[in-house]
C-alpha atoms as a PDB file:
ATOM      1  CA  UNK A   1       3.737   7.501  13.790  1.00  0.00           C
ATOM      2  CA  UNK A   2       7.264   7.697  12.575  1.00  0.00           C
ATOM      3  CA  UNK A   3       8.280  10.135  10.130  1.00  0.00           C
ATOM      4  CA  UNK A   4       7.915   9.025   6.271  1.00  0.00           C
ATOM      5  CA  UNK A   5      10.540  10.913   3.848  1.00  0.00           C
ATOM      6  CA  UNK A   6      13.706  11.471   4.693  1.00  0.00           C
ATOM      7  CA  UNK A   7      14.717  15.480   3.128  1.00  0.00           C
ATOM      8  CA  UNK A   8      16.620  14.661  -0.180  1.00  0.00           C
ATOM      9  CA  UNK A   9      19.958  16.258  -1.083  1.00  0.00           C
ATOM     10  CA  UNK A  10      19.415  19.681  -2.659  1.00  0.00           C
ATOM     11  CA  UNK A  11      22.170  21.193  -4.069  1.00  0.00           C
ATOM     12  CA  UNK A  12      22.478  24.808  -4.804  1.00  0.00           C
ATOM     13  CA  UNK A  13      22.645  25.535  -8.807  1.00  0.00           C
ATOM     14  CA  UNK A  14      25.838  26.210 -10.118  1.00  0.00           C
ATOM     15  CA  UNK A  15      26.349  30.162 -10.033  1.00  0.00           C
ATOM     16  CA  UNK A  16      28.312  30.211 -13.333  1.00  0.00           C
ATOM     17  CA  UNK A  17      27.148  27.771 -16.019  1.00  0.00           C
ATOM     18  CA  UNK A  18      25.828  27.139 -19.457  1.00  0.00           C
ATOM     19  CA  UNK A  19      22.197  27.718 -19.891  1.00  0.00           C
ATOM     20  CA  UNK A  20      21.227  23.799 -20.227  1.00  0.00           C
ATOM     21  CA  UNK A  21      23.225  23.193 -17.030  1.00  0.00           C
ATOM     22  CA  UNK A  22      21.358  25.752 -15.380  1.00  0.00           C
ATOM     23  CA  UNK A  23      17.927  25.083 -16.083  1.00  0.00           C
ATOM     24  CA  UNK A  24      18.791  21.106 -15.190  1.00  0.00           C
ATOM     25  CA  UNK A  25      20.081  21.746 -11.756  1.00  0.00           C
ATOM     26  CA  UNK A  26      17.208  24.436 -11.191  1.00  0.00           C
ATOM     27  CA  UNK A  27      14.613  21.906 -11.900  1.00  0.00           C
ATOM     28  CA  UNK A  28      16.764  19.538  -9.996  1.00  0.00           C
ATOM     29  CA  UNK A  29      16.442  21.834  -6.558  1.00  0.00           C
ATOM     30  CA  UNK A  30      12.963  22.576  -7.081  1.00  0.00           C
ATOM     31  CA  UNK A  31      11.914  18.755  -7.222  1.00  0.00           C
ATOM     32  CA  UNK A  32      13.977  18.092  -4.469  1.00  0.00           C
ATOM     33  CA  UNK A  33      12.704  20.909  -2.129  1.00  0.00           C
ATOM     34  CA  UNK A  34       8.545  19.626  -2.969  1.00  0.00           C
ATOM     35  CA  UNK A  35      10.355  16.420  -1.162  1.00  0.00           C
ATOM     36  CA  UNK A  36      11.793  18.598   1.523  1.00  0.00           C
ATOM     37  CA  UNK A  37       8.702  20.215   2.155  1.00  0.00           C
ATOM     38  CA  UNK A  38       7.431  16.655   2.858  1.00  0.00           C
ATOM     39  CA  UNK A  39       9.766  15.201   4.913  1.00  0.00           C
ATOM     40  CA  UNK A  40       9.456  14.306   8.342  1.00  0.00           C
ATOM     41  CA  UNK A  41       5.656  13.885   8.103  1.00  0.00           C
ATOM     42  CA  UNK A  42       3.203  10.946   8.398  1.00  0.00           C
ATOM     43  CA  UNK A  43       1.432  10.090   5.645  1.00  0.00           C
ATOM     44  CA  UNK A  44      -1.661  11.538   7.397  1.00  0.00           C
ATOM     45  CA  UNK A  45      -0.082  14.651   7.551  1.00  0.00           C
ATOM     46  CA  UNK A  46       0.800  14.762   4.253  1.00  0.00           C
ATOM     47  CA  UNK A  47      -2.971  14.561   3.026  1.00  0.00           C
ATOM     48  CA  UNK A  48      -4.210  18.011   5.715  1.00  0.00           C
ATOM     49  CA  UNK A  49      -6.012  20.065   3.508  1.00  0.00           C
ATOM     50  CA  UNK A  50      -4.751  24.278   3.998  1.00  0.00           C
ATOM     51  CA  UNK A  51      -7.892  25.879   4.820  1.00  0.00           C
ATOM     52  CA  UNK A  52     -11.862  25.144   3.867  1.00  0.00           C
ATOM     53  CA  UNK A  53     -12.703  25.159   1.164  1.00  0.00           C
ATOM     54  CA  UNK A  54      -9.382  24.031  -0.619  1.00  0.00           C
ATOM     55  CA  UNK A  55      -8.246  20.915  -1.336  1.00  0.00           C
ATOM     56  CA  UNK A  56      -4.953  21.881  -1.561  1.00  0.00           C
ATOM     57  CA  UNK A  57      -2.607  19.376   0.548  1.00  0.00           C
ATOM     58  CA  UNK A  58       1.427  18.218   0.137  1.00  0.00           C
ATOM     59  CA  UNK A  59       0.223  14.935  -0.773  1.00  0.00           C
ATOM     60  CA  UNK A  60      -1.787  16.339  -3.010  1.00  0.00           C
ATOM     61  CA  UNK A  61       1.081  18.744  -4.668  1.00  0.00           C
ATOM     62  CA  UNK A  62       3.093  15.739  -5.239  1.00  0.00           C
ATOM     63  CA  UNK A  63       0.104  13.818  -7.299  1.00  0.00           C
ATOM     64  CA  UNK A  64      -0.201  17.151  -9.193  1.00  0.00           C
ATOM     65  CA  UNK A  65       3.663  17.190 -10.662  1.00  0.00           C
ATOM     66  CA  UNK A  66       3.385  14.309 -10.988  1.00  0.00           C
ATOM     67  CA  UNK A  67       0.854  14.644 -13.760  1.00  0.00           C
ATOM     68  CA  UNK A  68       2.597  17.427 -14.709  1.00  0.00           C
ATOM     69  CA  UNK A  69       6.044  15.918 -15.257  1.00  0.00           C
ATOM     70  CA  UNK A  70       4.562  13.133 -17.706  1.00  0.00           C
ATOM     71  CA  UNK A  71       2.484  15.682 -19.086  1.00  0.00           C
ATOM     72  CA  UNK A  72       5.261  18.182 -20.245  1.00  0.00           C
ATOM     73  CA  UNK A  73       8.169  15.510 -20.929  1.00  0.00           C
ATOM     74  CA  UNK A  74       6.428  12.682 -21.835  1.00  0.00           C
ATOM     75  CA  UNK A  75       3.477  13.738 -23.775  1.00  0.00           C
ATOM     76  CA  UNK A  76       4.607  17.041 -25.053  1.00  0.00           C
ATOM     77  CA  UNK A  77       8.050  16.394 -25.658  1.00  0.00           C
ATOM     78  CA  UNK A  78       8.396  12.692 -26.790  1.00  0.00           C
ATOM     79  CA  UNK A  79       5.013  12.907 -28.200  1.00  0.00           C
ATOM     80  CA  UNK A  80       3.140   9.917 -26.466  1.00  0.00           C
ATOM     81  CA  UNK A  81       0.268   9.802 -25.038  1.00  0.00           C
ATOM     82  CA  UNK A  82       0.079   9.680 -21.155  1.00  0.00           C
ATOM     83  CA  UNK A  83      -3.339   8.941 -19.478  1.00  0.00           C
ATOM     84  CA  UNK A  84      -3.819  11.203 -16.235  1.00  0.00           C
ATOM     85  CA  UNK A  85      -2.983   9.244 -12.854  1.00  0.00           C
ATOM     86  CA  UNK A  86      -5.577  10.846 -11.181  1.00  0.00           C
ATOM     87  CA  UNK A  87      -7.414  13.281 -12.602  1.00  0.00           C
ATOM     88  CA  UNK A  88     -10.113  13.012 -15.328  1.00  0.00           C
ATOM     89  CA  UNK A  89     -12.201  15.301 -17.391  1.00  0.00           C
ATOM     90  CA  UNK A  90     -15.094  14.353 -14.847  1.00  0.00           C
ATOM     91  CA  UNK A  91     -12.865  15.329 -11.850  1.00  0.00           C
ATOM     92  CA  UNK A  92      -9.540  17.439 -13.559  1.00  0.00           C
ATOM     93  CA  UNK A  93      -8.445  18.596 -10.097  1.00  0.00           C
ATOM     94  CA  UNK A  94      -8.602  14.593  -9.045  1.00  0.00           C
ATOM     95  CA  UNK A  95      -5.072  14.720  -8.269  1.00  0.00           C
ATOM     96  CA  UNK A  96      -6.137  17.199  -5.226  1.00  0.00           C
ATOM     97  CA  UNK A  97      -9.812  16.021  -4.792  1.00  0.00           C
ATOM     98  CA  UNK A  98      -8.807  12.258  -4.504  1.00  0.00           C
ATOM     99  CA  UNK A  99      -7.037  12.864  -1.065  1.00  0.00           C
ATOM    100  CA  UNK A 100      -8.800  11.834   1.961  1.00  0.00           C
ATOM    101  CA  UNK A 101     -12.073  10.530  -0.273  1.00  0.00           C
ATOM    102  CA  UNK A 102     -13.889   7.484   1.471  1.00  0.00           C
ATOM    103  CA  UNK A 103     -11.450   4.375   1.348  1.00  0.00           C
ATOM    104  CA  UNK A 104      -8.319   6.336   1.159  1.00  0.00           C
ATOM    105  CA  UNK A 105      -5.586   4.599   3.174  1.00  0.00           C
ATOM    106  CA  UNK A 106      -3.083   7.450   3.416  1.00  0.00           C
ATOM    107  CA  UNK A 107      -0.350   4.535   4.926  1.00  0.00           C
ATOM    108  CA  UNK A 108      -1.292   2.799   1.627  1.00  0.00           C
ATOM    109  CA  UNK A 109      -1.331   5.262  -0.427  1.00  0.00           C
ATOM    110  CA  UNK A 110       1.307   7.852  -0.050  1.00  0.00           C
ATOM    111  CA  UNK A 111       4.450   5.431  -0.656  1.00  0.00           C
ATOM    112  CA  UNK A 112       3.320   4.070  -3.879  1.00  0.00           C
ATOM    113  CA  UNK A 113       2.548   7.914  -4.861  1.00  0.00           C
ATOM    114  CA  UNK A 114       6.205   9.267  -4.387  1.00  0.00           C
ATOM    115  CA  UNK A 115       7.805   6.333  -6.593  1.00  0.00           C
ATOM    116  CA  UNK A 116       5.197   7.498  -9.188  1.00  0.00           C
ATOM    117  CA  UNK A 117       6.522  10.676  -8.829  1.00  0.00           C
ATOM    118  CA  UNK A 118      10.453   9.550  -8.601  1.00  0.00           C
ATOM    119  CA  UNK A 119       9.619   7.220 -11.675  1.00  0.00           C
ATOM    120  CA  UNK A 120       8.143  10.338 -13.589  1.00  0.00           C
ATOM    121  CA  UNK A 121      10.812  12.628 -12.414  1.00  0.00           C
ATOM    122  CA  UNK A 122      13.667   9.912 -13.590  1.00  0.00           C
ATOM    123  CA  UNK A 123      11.343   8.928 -17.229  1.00  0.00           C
ATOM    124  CA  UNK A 124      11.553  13.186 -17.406  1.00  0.00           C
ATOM    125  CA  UNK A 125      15.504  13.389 -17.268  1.00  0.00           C
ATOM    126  CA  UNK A 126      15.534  10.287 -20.112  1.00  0.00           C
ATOM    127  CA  UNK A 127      13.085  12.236 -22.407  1.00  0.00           C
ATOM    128  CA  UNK A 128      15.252  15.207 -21.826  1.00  0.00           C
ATOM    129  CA  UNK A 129      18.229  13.714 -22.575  1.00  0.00           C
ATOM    130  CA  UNK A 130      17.468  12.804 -25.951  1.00  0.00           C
ATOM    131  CA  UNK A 131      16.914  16.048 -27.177  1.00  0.00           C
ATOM    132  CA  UNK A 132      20.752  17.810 -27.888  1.00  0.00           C
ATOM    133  CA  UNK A 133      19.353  21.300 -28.011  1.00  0.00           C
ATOM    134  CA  UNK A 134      17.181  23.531 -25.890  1.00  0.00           C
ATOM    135  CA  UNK A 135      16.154  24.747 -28.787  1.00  0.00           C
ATOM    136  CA  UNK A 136      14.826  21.409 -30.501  1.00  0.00           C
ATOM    137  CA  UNK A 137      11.017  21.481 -31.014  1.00  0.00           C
ATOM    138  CA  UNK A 138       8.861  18.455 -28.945  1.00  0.00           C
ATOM    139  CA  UNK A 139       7.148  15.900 -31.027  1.00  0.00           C
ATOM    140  CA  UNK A 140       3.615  16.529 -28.827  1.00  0.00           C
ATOM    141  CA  UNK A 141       1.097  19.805 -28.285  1.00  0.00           C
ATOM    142  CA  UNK A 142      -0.188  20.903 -25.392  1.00  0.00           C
ATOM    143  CA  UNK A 143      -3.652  21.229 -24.857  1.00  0.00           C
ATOM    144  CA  UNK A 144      -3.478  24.915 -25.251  1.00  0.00           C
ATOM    145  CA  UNK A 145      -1.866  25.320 -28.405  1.00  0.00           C
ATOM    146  CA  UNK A 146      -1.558  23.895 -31.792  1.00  0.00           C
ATOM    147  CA  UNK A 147       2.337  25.018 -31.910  1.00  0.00           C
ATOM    148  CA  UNK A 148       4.962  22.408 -30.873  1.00  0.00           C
ATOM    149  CA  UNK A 149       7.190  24.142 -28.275  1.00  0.00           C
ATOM    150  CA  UNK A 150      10.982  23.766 -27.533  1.00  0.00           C
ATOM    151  CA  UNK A 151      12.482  22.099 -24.522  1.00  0.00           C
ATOM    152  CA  UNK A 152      13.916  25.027 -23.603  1.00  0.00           C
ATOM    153  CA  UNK A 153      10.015  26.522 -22.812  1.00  0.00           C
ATOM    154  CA  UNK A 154       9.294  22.870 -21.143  1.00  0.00           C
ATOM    155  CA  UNK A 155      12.137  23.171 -18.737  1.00  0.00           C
ATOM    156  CA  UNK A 156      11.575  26.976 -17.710  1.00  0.00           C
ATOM    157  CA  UNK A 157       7.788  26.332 -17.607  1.00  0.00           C
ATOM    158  CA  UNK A 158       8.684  23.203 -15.111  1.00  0.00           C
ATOM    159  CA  UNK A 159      11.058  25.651 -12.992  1.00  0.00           C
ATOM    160  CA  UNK A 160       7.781  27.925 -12.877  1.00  0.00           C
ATOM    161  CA  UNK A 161       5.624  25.361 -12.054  1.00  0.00           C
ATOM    162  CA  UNK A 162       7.347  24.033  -9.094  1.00  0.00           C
ATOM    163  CA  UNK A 163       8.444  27.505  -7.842  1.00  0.00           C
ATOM    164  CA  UNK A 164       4.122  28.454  -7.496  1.00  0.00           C
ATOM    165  CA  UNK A 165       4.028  25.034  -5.968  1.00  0.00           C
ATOM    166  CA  UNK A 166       7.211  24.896  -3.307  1.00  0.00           C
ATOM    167  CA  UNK A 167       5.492  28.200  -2.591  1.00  0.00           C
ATOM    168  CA  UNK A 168       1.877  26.521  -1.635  1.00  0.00           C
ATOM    169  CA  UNK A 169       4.510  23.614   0.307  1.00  0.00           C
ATOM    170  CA  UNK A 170       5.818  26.519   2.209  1.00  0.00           C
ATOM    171  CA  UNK A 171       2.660  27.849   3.635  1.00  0.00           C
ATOM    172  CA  UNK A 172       1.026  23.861   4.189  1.00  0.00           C
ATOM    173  CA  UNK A 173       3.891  23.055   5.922  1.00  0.00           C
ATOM    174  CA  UNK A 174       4.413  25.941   8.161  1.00  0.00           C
ATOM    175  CA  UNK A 175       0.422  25.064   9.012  1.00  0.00           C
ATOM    176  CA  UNK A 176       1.175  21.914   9.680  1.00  0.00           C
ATOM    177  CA  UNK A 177       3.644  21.704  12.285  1.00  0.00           C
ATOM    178  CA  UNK A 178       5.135  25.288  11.828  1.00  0.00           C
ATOM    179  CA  UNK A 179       8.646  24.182   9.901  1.00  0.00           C
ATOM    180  CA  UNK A 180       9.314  27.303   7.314  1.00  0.00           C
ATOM    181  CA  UNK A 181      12.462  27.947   4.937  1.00  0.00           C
ATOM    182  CA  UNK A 182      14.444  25.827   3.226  1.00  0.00           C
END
């Protein structure tokens, strides 16, 4: 089968630039390397699990930030409530557990599961955008604290969050087919 994702543009953060501009562009390059890390692989591929009994997968890590993006700019920052694509208090690791279940067309499945995560990543960057200060408080909570928190903690938060993650995409896809760096 032919490759599925092409590798996005990354594009180095600036070396010299205001704090706002610099947390941007590092969340910037750490969504687009997740998409690197996928690139070049069939849907199929995208689903392989690491190693028994994880169900860690790159498919898998992109259904995860993908919650995660709605849940930290959508929820906790513009204050709305977001349901969970696919996990659920009966399964809240349903975003990693859900790949490769019985009736899971990977083919099917994996296209319509990186526009969810382009749309989130794009509704993210709007949600941002409204707010003129890193230092403006959200209008949401998280679920582990009362306390509202600024968008500054959001956007270093999301930076650490992908930066565990890219590091998981390293390791899957150097199992996979044995591509590392970048």
């Amino acid at each position: 089968m032919a490759e599925f994702l092409t590798a996005p543009d990354r594009v180095d953060p600036p070396y010299r630039d205001g704090e706002r501009a610099a947390v941007e562009a590092w969340l910037e390059f750490h969504r687009a390397t997740l998409l690197t890390k996928c690139a070049g692989l069939t849907p199929e591929q995208l689903g392989e699990r690491s190693v028994p009994p994880s169900g860690l997968s790159l498919r898998g890590l992109v259904r995860h930030m993908t919650e995660v993006e709605e849940g930290w700019f959508q929820h906790v920052l513009d204050g709305r409530d977001v349901p969970d694509l696919y996990s659920s208090t009966d399964d809240p690791d349903g975003e990693f557990d859900g790949v490769g279940r019985d009736g899971d067309d990977p083919a099917a499945a994996v296209g319509p599961e990186l526009a969810r995560f382009a749309d989130a990543c794009a509704r993210s960057r709007e949600v941002a955008d409204g707010f003129g200060s890193l230092d403006d408080l959200g209008r949401g909570r998280t679920s582990r604290s009362p306390e509202q928190v600024s968008v500054r903690w959001v956007f270093l938060h999301m930076i650490e969050e992908y930066a565990r993650h890219n590091g998981h995409a390293d390791l899957l896809r150097e199992r996979i087919d044995g591509v590392t760096g970048e």
